[in-house]
N, C-alpha and C. Protein backbone atom coordinates (compact mmCIF):
# COMPACT_ATOMS: atom_id res chain seq x y z
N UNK A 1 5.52 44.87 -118.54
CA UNK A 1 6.40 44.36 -117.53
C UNK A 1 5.77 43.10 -116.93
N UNK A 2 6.16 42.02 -116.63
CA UNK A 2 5.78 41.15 -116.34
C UNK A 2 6.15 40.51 -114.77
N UNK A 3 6.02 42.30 -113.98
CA UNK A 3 5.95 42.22 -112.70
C UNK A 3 4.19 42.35 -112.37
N UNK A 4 3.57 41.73 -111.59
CA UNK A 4 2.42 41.22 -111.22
C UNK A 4 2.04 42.73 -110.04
N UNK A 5 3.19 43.29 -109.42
CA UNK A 5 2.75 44.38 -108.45
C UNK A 5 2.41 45.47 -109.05
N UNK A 6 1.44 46.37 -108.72
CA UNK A 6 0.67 47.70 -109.31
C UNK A 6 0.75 47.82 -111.11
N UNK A 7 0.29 46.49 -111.63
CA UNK A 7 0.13 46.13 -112.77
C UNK A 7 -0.86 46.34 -113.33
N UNK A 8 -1.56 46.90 -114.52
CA UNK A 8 -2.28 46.85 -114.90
C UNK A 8 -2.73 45.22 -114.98
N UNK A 9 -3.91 44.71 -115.41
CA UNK A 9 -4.47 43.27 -116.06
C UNK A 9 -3.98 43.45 -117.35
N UNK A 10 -4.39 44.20 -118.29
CA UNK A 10 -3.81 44.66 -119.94
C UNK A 10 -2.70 44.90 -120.45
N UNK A 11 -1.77 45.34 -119.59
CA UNK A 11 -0.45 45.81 -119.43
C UNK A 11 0.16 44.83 -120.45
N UNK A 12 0.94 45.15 -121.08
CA UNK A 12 1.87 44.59 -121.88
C UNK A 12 3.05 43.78 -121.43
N UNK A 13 3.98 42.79 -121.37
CA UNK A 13 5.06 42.67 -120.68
C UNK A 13 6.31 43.30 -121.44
N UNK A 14 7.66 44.02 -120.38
CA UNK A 14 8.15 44.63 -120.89
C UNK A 14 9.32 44.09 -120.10
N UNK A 15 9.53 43.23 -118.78
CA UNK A 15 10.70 42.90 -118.34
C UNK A 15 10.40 41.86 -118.23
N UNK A 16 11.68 40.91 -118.21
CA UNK A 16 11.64 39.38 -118.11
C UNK A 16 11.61 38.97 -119.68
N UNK A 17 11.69 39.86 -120.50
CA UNK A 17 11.84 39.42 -121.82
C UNK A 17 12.55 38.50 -122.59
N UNK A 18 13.91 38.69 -121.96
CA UNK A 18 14.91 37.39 -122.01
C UNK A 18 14.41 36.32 -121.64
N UNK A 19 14.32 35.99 -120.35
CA UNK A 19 13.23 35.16 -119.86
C UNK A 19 12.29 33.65 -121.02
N UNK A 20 11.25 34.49 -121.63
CA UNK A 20 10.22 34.72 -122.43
C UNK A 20 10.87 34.47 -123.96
N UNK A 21 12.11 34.95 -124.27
CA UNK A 21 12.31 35.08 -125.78
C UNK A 21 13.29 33.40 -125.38
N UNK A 22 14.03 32.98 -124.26
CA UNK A 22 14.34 31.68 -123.88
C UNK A 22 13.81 30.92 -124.14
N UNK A 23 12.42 31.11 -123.17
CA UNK A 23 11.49 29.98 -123.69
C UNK A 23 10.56 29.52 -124.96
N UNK A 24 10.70 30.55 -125.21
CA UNK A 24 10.15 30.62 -126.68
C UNK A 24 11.21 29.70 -127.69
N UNK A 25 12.71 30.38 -127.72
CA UNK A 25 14.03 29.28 -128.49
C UNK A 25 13.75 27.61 -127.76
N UNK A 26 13.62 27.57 -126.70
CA UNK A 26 14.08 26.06 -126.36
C UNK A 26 12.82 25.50 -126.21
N UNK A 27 11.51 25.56 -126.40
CA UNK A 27 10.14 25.02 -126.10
C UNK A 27 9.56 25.31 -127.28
N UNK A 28 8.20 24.45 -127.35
CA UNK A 28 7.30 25.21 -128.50
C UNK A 28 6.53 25.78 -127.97
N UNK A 29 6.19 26.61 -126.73
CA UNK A 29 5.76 27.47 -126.28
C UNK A 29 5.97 29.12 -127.69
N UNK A 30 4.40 29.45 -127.65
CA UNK A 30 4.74 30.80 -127.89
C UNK A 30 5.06 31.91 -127.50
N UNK A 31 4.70 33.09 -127.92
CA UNK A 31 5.52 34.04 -127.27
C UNK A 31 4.46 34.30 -125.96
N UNK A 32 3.49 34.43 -126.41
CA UNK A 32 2.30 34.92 -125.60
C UNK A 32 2.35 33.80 -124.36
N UNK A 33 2.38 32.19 -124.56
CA UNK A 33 1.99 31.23 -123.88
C UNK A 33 3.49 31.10 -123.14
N UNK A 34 4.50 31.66 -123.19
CA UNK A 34 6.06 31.77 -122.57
C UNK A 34 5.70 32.96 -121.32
N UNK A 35 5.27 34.08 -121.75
CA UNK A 35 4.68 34.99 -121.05
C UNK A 35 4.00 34.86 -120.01
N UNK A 36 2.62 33.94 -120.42
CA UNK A 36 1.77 33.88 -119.54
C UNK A 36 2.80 32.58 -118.24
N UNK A 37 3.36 31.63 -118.70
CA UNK A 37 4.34 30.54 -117.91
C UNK A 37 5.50 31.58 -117.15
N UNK A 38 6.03 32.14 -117.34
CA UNK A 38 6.63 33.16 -116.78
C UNK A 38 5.97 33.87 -115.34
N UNK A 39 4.87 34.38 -115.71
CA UNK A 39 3.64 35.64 -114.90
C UNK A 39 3.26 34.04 -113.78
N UNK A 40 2.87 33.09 -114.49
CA UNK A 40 2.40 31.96 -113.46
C UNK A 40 3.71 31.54 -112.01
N UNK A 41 4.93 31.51 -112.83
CA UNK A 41 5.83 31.12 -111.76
C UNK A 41 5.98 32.41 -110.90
N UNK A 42 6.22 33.51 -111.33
CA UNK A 42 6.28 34.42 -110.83
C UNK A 42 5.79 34.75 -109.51
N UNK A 43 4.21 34.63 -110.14
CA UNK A 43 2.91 34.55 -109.32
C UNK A 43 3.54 33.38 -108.06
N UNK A 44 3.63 32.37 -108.30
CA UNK A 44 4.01 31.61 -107.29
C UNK A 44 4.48 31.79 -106.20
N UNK A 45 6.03 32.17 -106.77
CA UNK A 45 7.03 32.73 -105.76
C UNK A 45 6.65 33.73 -105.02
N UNK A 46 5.80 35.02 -105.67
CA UNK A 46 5.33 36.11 -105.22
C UNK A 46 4.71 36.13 -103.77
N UNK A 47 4.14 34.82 -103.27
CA UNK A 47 3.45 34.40 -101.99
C UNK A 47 4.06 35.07 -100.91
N UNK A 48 3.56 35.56 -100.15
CA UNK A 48 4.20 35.95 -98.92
C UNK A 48 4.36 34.76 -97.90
N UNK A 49 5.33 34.86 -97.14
CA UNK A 49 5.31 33.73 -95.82
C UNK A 49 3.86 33.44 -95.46
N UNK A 50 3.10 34.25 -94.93
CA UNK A 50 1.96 34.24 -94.59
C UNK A 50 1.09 33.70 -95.67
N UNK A 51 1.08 34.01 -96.98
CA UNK A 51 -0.30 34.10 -97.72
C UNK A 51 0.39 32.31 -97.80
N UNK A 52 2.22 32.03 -97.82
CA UNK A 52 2.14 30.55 -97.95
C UNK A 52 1.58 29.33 -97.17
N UNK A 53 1.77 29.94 -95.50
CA UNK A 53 1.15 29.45 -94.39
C UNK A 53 0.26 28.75 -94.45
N UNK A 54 -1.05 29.80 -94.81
CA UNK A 54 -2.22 29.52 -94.42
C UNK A 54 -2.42 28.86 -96.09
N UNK A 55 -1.92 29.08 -97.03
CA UNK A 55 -2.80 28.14 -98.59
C UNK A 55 -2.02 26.46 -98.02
N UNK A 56 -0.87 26.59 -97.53
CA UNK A 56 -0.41 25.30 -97.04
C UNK A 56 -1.55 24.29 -96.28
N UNK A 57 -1.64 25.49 -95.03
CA UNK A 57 -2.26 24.29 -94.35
C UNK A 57 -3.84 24.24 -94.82
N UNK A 58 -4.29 25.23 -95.39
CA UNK A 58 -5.66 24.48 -96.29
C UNK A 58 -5.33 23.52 -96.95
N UNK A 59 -4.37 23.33 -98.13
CA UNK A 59 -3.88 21.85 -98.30
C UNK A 59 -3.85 20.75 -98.05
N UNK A 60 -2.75 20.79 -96.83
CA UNK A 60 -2.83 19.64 -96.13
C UNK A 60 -4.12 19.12 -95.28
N UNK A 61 -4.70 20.16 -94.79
CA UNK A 61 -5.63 20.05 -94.39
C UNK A 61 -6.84 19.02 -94.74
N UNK A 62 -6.89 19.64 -95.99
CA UNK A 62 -7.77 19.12 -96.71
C UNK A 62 -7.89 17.73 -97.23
N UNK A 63 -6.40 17.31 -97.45
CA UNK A 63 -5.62 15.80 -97.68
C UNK A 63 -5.90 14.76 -96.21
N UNK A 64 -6.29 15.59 -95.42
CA UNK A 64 -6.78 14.71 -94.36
C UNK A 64 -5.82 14.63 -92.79
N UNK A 65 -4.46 15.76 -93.18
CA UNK A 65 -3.40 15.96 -92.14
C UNK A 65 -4.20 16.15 -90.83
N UNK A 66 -3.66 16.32 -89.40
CA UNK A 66 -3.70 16.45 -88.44
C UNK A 66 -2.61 17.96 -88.24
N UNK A 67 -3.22 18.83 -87.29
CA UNK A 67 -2.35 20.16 -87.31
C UNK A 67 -0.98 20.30 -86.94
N UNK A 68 -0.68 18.76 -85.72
CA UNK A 68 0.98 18.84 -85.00
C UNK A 68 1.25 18.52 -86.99
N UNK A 69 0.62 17.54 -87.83
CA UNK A 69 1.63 16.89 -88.88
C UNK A 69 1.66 18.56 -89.75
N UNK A 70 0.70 18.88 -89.98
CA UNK A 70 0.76 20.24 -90.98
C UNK A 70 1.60 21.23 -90.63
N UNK A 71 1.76 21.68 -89.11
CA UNK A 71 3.15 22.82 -89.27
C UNK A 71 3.88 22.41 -88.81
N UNK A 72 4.58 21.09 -88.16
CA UNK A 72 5.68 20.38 -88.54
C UNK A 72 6.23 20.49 -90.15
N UNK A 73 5.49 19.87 -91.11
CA UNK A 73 6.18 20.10 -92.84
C UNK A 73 6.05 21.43 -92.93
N UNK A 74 5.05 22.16 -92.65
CA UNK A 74 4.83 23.67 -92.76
C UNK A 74 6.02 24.52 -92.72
N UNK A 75 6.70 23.97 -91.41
CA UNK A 75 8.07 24.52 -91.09
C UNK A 75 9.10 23.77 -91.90
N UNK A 76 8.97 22.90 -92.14
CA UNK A 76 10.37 22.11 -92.99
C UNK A 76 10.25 22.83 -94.16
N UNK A 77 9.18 23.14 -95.06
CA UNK A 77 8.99 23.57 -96.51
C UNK A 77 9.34 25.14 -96.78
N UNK A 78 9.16 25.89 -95.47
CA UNK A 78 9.32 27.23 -95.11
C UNK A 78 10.75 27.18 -95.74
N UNK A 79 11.97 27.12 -95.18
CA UNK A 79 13.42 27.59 -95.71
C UNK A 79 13.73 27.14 -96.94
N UNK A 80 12.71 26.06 -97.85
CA UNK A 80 13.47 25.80 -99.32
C UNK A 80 12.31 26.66 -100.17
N UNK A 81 11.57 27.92 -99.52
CA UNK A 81 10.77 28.58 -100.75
C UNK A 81 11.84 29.70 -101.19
N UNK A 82 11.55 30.07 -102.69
CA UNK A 82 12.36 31.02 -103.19
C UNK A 82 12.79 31.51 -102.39
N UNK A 83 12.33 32.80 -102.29
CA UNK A 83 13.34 33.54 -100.95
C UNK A 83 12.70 33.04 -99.87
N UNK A 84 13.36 32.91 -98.66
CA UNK A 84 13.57 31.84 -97.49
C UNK A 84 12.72 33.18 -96.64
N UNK A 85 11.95 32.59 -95.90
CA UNK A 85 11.77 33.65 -95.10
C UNK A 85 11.90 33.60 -93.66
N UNK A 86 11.74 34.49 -92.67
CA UNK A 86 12.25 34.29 -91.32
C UNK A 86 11.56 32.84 -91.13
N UNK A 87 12.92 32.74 -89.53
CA UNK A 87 12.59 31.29 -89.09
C UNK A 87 11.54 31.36 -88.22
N UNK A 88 9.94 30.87 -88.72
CA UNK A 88 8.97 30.74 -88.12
C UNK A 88 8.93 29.69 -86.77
N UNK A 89 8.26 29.57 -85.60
CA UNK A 89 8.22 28.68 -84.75
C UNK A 89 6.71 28.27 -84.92
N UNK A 90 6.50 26.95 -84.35
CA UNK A 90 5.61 26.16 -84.37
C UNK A 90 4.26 27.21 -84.06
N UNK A 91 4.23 27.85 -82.98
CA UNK A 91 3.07 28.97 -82.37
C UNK A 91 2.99 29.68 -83.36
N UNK A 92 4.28 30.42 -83.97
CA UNK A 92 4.22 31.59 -84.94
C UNK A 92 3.34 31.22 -86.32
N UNK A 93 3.51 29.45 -86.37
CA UNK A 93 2.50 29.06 -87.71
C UNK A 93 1.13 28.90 -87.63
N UNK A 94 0.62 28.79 -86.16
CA UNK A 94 -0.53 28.21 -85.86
C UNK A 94 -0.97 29.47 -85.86
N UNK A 95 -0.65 30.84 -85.13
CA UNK A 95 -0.97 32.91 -85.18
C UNK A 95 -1.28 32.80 -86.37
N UNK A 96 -0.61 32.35 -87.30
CA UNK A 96 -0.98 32.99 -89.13
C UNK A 96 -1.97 32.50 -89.15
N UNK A 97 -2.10 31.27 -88.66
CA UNK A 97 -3.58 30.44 -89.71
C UNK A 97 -4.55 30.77 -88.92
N UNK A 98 -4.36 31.05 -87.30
CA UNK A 98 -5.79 31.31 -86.11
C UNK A 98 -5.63 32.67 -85.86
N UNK A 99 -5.06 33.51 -86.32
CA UNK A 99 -5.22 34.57 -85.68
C UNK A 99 -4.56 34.97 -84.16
């Protein structure tokens, strides 16, 4: 199954196969290397609000932002992730990342 939650590492994939046998027809991706591109986006989306928060503002951070500029976009980028998650406020972004 090529769900990432209470997964084995070895585990075989067994859903998302369509998926996978897609990319395999329209790419020269193989089956294995369709799989693993699959498990990667997956992985992506998989982020929680929170776990997105705080990898965000290490990011920006790191690019040299200032904190009003980082959860200002922090909050703009929040409602276009896969699934949208509650509407965070400015304090509510700065709690995730400070505690």
């Amino acid at each position: 199954m090529l769900d990432r939650r209470n997964r084995h590492p070895d585990a075989s994939p067994t859903t998302h196969d369509d998926l996978v046998d897609h990319l395999v027809r329209s790419s020269p991706l193989g089956r294995g290397e369709a799989a693993r591109v699959v498990l990667d986006v997956l992985a992506y989306f998989d982020e929680s609000a929170e776990e997105f928060v705080r990898r965000r503002h290490r990011e920006l951070q790191s690019a040299g932002l200032t904190n009003p500029d980082i959860f200002e976009r922090i909050g703009a980028e929040l409602p276009h992730r896969a699934v949208a998650p509650p509407e965070l406020s400015l304090r509510q972004l700065r709690r995730i990342v400070y505690g």
